[in-house]
C-alpha atoms as a PDB file:
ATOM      1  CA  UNK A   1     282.236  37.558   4.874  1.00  0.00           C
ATOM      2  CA  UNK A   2     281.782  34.137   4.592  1.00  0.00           C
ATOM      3  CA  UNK A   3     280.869  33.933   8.395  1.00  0.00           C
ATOM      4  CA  UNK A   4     278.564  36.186   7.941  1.00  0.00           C
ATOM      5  CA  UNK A   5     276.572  34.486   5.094  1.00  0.00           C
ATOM      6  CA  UNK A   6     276.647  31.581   7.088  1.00  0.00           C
ATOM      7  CA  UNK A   7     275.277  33.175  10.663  1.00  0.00           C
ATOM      8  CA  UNK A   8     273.115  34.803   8.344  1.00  0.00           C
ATOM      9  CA  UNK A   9     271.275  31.034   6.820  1.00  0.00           C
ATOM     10  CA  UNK A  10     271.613  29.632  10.108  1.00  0.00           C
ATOM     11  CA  UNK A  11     270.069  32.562  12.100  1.00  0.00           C
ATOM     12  CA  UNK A  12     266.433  32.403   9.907  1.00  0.00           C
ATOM     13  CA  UNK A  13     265.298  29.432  11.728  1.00  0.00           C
ATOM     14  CA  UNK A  14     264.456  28.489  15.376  1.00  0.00           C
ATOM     15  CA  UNK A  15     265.953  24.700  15.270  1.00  0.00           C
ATOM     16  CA  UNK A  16     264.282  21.718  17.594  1.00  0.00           C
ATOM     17  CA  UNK A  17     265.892  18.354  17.846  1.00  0.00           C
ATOM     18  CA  UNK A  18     263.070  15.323  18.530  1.00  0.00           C
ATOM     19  CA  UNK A  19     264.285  13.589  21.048  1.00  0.00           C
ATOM     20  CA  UNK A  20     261.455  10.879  21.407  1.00  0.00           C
ATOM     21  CA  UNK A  21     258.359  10.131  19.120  1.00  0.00           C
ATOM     22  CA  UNK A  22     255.295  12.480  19.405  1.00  0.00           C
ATOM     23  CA  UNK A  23     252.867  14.118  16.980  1.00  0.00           C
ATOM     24  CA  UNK A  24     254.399  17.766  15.574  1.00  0.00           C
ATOM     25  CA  UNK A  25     251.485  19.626  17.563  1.00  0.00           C
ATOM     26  CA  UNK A  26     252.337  18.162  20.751  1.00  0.00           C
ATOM     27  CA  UNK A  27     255.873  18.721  20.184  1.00  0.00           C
ATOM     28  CA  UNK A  28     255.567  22.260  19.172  1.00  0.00           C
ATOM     29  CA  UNK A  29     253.266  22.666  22.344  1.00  0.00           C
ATOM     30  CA  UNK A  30     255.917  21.294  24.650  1.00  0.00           C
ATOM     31  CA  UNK A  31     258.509  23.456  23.094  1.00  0.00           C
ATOM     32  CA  UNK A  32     256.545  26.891  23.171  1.00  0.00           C
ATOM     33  CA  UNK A  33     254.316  26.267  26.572  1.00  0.00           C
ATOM     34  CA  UNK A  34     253.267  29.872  26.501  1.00  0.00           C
ATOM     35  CA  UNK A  35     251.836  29.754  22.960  1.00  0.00           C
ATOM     36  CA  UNK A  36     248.155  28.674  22.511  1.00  0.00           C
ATOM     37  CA  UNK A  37     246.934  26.540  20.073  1.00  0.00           C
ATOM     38  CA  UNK A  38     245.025  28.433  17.957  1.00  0.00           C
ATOM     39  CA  UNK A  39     248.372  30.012  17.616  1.00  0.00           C
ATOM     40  CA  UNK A  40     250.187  26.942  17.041  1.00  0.00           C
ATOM     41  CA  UNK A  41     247.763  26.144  14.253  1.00  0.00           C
ATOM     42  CA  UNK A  42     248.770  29.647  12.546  1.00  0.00           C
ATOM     43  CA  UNK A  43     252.481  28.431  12.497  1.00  0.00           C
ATOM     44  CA  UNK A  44     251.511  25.593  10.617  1.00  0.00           C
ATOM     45  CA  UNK A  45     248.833  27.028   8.045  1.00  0.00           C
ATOM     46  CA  UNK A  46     251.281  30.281   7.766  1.00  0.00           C
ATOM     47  CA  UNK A  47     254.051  27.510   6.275  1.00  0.00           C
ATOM     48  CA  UNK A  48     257.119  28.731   8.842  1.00  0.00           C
ATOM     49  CA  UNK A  49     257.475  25.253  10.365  1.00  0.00           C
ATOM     50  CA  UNK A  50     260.055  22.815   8.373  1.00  0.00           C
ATOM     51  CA  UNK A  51     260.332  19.163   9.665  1.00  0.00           C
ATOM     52  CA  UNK A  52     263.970  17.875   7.827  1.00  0.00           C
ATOM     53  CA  UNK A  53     263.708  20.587   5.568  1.00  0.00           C
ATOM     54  CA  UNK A  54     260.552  19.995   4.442  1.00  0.00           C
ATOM     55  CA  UNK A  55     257.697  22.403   4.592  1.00  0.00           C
ATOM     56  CA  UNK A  56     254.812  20.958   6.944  1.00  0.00           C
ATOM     57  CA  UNK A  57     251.389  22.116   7.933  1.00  0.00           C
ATOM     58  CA  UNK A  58     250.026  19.115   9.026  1.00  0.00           C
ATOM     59  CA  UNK A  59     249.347  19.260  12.877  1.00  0.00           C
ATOM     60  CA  UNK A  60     249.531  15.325  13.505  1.00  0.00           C
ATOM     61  CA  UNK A  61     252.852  14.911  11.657  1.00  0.00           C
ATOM     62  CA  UNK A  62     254.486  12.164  13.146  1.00  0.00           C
ATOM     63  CA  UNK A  63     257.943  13.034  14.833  1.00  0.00           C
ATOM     64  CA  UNK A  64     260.931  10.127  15.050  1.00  0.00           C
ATOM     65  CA  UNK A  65     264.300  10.804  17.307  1.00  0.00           C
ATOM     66  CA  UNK A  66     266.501  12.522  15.142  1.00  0.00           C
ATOM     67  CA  UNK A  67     264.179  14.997  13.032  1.00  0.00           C
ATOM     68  CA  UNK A  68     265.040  18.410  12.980  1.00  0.00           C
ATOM     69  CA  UNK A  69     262.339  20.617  13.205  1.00  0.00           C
ATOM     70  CA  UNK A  70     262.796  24.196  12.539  1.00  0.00           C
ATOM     71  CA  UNK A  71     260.601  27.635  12.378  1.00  0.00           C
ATOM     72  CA  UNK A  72     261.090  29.905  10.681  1.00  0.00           C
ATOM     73  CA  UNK A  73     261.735  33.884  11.893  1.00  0.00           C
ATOM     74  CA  UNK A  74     260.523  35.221   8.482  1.00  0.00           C
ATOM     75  CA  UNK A  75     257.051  34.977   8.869  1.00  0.00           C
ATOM     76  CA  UNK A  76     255.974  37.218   6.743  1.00  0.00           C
ATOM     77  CA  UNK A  77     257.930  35.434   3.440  1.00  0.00           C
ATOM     78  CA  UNK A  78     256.210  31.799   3.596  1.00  0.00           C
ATOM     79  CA  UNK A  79     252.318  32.890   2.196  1.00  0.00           C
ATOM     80  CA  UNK A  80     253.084  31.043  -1.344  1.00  0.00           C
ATOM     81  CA  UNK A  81     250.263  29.892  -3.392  1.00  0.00           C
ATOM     82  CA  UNK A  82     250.292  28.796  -6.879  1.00  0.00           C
ATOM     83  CA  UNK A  83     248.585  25.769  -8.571  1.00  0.00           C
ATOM     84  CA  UNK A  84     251.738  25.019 -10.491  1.00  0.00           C
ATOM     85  CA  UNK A  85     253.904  25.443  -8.406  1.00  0.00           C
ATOM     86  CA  UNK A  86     254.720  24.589  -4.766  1.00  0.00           C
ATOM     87  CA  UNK A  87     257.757  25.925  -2.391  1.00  0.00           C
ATOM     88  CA  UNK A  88     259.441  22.873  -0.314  1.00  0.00           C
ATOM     89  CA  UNK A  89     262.164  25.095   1.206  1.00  0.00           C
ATOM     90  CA  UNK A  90     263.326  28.790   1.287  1.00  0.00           C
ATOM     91  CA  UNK A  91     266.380  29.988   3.252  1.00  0.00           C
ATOM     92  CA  UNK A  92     267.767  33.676   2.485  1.00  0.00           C
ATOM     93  CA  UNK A  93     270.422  31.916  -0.106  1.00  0.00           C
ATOM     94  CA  UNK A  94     268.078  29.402  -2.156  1.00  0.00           C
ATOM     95  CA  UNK A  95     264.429  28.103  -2.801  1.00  0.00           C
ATOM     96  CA  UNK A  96     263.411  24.263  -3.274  1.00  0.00           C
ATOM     97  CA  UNK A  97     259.860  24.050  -5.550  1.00  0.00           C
ATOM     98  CA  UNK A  98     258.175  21.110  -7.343  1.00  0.00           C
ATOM     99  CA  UNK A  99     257.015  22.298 -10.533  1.00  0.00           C
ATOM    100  CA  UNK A 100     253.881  20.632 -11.861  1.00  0.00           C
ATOM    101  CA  UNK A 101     253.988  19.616 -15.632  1.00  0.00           C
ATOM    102  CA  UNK A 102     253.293  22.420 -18.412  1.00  0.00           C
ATOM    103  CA  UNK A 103     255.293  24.585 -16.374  1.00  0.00           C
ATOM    104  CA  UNK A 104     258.215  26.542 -18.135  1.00  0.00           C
ATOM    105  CA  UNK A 105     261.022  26.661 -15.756  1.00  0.00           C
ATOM    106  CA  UNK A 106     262.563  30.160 -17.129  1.00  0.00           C
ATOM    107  CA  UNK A 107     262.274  32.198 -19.936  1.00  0.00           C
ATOM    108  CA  UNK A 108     263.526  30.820 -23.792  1.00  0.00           C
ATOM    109  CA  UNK A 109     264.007  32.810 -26.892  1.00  0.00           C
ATOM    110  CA  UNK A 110     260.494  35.210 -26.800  1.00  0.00           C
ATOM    111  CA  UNK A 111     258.305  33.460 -24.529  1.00  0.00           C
ATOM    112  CA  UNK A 112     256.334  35.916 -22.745  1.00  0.00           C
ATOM    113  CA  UNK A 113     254.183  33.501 -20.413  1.00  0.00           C
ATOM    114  CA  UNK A 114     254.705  33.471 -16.580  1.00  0.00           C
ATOM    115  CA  UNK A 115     257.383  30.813 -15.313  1.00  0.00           C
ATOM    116  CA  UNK A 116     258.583  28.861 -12.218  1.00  0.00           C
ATOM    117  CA  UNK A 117     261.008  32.066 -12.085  1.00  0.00           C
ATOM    118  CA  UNK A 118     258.665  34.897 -12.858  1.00  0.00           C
ATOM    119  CA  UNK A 119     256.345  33.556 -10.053  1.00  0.00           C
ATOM    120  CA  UNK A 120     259.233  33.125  -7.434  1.00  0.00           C
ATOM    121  CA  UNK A 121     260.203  36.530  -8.320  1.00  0.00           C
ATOM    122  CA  UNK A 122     256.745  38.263  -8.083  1.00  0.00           C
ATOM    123  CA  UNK A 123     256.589  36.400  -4.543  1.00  0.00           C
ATOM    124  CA  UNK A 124     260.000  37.583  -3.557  1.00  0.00           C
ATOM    125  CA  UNK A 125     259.156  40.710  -4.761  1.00  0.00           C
ATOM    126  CA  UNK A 126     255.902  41.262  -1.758  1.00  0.00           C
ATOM    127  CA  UNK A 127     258.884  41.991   0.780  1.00  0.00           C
ATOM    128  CA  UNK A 128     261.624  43.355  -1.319  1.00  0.00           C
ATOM    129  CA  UNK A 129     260.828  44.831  -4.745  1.00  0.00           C
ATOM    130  CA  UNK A 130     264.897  44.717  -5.974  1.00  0.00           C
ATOM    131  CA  UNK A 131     264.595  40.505  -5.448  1.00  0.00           C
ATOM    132  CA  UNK A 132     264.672  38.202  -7.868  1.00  0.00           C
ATOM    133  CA  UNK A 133     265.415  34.259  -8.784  1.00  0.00           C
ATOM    134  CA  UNK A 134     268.437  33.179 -10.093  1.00  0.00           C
ATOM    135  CA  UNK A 135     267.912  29.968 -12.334  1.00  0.00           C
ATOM    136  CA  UNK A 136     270.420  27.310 -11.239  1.00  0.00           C
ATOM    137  CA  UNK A 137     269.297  24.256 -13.404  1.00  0.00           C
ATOM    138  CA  UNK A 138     266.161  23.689 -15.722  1.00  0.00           C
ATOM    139  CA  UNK A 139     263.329  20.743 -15.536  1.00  0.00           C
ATOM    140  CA  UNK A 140     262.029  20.642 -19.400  1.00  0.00           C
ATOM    141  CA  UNK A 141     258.044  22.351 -19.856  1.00  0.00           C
ATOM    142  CA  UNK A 142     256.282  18.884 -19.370  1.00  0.00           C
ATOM    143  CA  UNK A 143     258.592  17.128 -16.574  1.00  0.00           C
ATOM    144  CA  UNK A 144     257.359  17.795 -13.155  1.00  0.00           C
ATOM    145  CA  UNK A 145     259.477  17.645  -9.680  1.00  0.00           C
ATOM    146  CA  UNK A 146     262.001  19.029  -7.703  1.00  0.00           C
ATOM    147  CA  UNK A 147     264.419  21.958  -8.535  1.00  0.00           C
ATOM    148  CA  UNK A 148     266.416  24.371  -6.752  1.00  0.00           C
ATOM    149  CA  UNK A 149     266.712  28.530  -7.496  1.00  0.00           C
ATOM    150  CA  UNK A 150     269.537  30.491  -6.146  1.00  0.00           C
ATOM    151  CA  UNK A 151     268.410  34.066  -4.313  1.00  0.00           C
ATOM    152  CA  UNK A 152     271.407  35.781  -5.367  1.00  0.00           C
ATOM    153  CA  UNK A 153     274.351  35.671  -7.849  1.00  0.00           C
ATOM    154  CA  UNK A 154     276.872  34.587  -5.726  1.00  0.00           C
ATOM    155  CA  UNK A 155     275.407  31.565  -4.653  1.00  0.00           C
ATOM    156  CA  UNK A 156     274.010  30.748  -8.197  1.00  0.00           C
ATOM    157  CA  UNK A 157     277.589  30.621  -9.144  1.00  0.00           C
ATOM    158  CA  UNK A 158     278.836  28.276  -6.667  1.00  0.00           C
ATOM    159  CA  UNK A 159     275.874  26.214  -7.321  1.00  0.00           C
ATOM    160  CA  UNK A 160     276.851  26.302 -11.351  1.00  0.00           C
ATOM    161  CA  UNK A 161     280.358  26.130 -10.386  1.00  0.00           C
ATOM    162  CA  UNK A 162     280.669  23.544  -8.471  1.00  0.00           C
ATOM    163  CA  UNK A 163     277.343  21.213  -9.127  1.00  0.00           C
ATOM    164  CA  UNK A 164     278.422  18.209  -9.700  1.00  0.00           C
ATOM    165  CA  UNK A 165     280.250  18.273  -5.950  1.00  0.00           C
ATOM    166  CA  UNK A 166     277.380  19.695  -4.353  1.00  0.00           C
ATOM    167  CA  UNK A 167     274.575  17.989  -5.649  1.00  0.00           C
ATOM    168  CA  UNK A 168     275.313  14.252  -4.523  1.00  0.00           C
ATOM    169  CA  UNK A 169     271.543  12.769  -5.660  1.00  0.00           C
ATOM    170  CA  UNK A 170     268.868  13.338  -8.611  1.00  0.00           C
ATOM    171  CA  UNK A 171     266.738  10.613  -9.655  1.00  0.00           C
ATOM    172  CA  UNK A 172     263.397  10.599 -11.456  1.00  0.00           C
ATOM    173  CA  UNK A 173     261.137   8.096 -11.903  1.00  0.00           C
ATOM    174  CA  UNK A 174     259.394   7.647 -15.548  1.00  0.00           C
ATOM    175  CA  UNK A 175     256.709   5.626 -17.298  1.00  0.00           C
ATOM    176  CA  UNK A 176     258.313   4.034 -20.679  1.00  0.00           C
ATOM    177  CA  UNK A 177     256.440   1.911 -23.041  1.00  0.00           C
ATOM    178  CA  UNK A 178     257.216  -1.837 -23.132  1.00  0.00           C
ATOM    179  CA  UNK A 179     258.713  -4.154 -20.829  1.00  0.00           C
ATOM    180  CA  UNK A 180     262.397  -3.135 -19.953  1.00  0.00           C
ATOM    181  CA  UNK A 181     264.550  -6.131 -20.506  1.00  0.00           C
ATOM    182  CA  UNK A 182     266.957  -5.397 -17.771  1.00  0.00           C
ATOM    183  CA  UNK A 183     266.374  -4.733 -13.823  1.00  0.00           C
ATOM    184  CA  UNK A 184     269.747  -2.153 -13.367  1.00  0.00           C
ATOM    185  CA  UNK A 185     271.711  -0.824 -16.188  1.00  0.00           C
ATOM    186  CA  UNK A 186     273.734   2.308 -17.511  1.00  0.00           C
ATOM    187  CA  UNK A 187     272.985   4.505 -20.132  1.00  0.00           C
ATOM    188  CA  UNK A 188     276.426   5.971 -21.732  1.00  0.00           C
ATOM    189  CA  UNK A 189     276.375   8.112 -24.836  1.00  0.00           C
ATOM    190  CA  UNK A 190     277.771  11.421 -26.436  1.00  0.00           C
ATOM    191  CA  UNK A 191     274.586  13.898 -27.158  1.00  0.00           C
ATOM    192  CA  UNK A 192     274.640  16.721 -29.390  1.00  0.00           C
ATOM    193  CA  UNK A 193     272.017  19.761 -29.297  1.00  0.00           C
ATOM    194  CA  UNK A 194     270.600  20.317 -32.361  1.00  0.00           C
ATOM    195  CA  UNK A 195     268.291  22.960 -31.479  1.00  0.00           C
ATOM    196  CA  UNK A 196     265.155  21.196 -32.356  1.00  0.00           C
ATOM    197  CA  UNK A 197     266.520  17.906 -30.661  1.00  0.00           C
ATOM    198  CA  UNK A 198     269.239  16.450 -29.203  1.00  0.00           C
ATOM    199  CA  UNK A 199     271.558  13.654 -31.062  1.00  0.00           C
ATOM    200  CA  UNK A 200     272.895  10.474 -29.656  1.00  0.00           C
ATOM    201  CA  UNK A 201     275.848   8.626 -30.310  1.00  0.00           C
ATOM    202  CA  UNK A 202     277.401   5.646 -28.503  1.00  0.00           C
ATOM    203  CA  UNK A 203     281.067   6.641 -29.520  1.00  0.00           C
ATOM    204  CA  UNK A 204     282.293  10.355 -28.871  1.00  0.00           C
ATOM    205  CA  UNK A 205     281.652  12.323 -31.618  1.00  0.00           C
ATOM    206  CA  UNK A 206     282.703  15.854 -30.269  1.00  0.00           C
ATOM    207  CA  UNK A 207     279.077  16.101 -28.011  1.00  0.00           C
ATOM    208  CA  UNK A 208     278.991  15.911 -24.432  1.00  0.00           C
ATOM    209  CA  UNK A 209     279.567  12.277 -22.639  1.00  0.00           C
ATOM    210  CA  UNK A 210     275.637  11.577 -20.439  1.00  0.00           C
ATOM    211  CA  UNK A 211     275.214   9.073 -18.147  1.00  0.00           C
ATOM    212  CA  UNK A 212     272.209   7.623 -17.142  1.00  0.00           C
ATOM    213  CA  UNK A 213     272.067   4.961 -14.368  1.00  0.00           C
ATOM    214  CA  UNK A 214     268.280   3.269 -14.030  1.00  0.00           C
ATOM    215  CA  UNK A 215     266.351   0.479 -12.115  1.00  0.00           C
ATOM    216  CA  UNK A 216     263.607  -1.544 -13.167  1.00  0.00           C
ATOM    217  CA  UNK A 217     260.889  -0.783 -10.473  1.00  0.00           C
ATOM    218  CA  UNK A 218     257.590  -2.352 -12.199  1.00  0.00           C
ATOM    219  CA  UNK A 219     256.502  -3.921 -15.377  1.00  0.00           C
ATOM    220  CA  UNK A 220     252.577  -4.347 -16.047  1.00  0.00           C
ATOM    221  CA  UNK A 221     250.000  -3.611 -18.901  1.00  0.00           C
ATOM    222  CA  UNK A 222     252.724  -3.042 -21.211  1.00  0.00           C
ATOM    223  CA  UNK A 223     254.888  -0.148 -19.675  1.00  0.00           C
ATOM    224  CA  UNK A 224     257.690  -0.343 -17.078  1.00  0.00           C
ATOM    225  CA  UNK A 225     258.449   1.883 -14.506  1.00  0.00           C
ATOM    226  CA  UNK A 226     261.600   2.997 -13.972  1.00  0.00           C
ATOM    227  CA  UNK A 227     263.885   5.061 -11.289  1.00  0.00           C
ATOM    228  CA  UNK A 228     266.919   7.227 -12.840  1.00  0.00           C
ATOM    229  CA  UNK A 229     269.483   8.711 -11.291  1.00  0.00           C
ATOM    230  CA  UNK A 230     271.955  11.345 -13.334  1.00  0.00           C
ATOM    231  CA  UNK A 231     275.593  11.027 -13.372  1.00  0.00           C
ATOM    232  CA  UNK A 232     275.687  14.037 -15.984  1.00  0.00           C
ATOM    233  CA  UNK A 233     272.661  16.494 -16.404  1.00  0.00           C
ATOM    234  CA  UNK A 234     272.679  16.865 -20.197  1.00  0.00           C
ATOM    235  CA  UNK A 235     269.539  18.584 -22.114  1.00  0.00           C
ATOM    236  CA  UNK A 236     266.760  16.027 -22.732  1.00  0.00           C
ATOM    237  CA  UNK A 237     268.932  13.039 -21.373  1.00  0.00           C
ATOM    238  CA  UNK A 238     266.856  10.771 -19.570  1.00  0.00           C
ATOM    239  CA  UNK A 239     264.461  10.551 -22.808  1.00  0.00           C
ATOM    240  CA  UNK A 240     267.047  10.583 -25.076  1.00  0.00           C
ATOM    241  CA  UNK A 241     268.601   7.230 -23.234  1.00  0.00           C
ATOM    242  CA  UNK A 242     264.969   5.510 -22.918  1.00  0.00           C
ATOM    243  CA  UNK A 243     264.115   6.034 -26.634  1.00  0.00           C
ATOM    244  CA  UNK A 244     268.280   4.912 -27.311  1.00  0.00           C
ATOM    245  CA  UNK A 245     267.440   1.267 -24.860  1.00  0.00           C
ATOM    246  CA  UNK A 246     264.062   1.507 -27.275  1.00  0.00           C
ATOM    247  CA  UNK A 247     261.488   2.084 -24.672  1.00  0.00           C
ATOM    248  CA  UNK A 248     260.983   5.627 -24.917  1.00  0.00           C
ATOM    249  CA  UNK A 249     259.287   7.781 -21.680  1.00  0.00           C
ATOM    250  CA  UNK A 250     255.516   7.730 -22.443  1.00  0.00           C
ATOM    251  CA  UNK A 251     254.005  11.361 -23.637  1.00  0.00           C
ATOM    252  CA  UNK A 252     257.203  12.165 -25.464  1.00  0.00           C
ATOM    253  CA  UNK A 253     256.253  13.478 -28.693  1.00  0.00           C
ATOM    254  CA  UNK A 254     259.764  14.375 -29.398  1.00  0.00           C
ATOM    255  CA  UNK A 255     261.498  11.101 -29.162  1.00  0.00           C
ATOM    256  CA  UNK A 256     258.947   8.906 -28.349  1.00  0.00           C
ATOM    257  CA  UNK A 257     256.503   6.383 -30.258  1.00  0.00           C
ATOM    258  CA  UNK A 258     254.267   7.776 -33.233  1.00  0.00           C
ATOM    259  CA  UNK A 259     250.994   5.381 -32.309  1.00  0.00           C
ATOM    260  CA  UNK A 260     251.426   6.777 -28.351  1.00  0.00           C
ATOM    261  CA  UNK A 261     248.110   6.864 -27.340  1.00  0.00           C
ATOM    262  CA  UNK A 262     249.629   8.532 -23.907  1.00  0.00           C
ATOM    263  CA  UNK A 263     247.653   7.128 -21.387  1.00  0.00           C
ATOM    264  CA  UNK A 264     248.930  10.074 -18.654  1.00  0.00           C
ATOM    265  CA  UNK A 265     248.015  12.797 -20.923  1.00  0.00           C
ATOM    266  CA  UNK A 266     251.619  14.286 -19.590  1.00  0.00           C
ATOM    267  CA  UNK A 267     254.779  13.106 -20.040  1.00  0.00           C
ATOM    268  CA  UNK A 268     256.053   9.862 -17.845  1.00  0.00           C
ATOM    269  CA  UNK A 269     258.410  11.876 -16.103  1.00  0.00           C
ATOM    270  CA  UNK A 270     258.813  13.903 -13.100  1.00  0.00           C
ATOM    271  CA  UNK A 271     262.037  14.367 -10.546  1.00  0.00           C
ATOM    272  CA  UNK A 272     261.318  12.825  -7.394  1.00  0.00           C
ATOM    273  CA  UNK A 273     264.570  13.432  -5.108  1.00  0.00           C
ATOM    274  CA  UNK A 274     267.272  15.995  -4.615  1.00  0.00           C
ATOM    275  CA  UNK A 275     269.842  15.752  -2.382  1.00  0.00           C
ATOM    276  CA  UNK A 276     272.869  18.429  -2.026  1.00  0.00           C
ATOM    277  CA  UNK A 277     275.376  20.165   0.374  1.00  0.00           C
ATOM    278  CA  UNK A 278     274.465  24.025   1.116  1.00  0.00           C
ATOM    279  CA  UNK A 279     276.050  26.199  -0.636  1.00  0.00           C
ATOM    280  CA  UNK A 280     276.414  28.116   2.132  1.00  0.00           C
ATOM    281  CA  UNK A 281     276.166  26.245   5.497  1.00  0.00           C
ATOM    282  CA  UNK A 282     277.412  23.265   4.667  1.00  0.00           C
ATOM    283  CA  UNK A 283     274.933  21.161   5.655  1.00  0.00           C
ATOM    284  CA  UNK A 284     273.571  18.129   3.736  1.00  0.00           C
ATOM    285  CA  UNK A 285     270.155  18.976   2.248  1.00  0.00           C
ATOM    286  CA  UNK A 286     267.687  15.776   1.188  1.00  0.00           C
ATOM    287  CA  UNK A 287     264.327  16.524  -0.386  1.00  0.00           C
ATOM    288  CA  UNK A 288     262.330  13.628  -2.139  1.00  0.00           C
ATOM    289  CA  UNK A 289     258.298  13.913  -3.398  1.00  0.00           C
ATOM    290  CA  UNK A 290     256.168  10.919  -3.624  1.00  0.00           C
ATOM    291  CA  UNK A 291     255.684   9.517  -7.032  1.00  0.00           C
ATOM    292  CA  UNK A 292     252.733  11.031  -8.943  1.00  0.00           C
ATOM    293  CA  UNK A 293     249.563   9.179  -8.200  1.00  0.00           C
ATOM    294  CA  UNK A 294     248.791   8.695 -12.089  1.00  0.00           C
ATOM    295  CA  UNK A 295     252.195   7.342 -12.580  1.00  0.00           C
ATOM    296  CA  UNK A 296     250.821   4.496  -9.638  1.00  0.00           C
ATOM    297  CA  UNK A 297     247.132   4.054 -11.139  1.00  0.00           C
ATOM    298  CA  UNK A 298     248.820   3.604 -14.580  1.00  0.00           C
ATOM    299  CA  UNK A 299     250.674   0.146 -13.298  1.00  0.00           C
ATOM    300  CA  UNK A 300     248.143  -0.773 -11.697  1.00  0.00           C
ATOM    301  CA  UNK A 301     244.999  -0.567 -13.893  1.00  0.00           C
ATOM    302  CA  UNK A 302     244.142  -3.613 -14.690  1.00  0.00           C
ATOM    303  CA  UNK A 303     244.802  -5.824 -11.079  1.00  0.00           C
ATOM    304  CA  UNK A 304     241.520  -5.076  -9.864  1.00  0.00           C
ATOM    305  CA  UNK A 305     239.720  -6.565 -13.118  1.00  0.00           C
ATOM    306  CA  UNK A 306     242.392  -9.741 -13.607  1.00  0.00           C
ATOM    307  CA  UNK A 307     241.231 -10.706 -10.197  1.00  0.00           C
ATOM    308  CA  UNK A 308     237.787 -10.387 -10.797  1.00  0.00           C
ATOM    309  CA  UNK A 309     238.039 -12.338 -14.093  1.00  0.00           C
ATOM    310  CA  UNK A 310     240.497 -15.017 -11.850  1.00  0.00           C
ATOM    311  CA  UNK A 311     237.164 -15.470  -9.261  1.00  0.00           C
ATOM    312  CA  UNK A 312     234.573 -15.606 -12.023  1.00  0.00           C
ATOM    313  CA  UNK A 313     237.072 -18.869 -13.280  1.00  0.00           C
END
């Protein structure tokens, strides 16, 4: 059985090694000499061609020795399009999206809006109306980034069984107010879920122990940008530990500053990397998204007019 699942994975994709540096269209050419490119260029805006696991469509990619570039044999299953929402990576056992911000990532309590699980399902649902999503971990509403949804219940459980050995990297970046005192540092405290928020206590008080490891990226016009990467994945943690080190992530109206004037209008936070072991083939998974551009502009707003004022001196 297990063989199976595995030939099964494996057997979705055509897989290319890149042996020497070349632009993806020129590489796929060279690999499928009897395609034209007009068809080539229907691989690429059809979303069936992967470089490293990563969903590409752009034609002058540039290829280093070592990529993997795969295509996929489903071509039928890659036609995803939804403004908040974007598929990274789909095999037959799991699903990779970033999820913008405002974005629930499964149904709570009553909620009858659409979520990052209703809309994988309706997509799933085009070639097989008995699929659905199977929610493996949760991104809160206003945090954007990376997550991962099993396709069936067997590999949800192993994922949820055995997490914390097969996911070997999250980090996030986030926006905090002030200047962080310290370049590296760990967050350790015992966190309670109180429904409407979650407690913190630096000595264990029967919640559950959260780790938070962060690095001082960049300080300016009075917020600091920082990268954090989870030891434990407890609800709310990484603003629970910024508002505990008293520079709490910027748009957090839970935990966060009463006179922030939230300069992102979203919350400072969004998961930029995940990096795991399949579930099913073994093999080491890596996805990472660039920061979000108003995340950048926000440290950098006021260089441009400090050296104009600098000149007029």
């Amino acid at each position: 059985m297990k063989e199976k699942r595995v030939a099964r994975a494996r057997n979705q994709y055509t897989d290319y090694i890149v042996r020497e540096p070349m632009e993806l269209m020129e590489f796929l050419a060279a690999r499928m000499p009897q395609a034209s490119r007009t068809k080539l260029k229907s691989l690429l805006s059809k979303r069936i061609v992967f470089v490293n696991q990563r969903i590409t469509t752009q034609y002058n990619f540039p290829l280093q020795p070592g990529m993997k570039v795969q295509i996929s044999r489903e071509k039928g299953n890659h036609e995803f399009r939804n403004r908040l929402l974007k598929l990274v990576y789909e095999d037959a056992y799991l699903m990779v999206v970033e999820k913008e911000p405002g974005l629930l990532s499964v149904k709570t309590g009553r909620e009858k809006e659409r979520t990052a699980a209703t809309i994988l399902t309706e997509y799933l649902r085009r070639s097989n109306k008995r699929s659905q999503v199977y929610i493996v971990h949760r991104l809160d509403r206003d945090t954007s980034g990376l997550m991962m949804f099993a396709k069936d219940e067997q590999t949800q459980h192993t994922l949820r069984d055995n997490w914390h050995n097969i996911v070997t990297d999250r980090r996030y970046v986030a926006i905090v107010h002030g200047d962080m005192e310290q370049d590296y540092g760990t967050v350790r405290s015992w966190l309670t879920d109180k429904k409407l928020y979650v407690a913190s206590s630096p000595v264990d008080d029967g919640g559950q122990l959260a780790i938070t490891h962060y690095q001082t990226i960049k300080r300016a016009n009075g917020y600091s940008m920082m990268e954090l990467q989870l030891e434990t994945g407890r609800k709310n943690q990484i603003r629970v530990h910024m508002a505990d080190l008293g520079h709490p992530v910027v748009g957090d109206g839970r935990y966060g500053r009463e006179d922030d004037d939230n300069p992102l209008n979203r919350l400072g936070l969004h998961a930029f990397k995940l990096c795991f072991t399949h579930p099913v083939t073994g093999e080491k998974m890596q996805f990472e998204t660039p920061y979000p551009i108003s995340f950048k502009r926000l440290m950098q707003r006021h260089v441009a007019s400090d050296k104009a004022a600098m000149k007029e001196e």
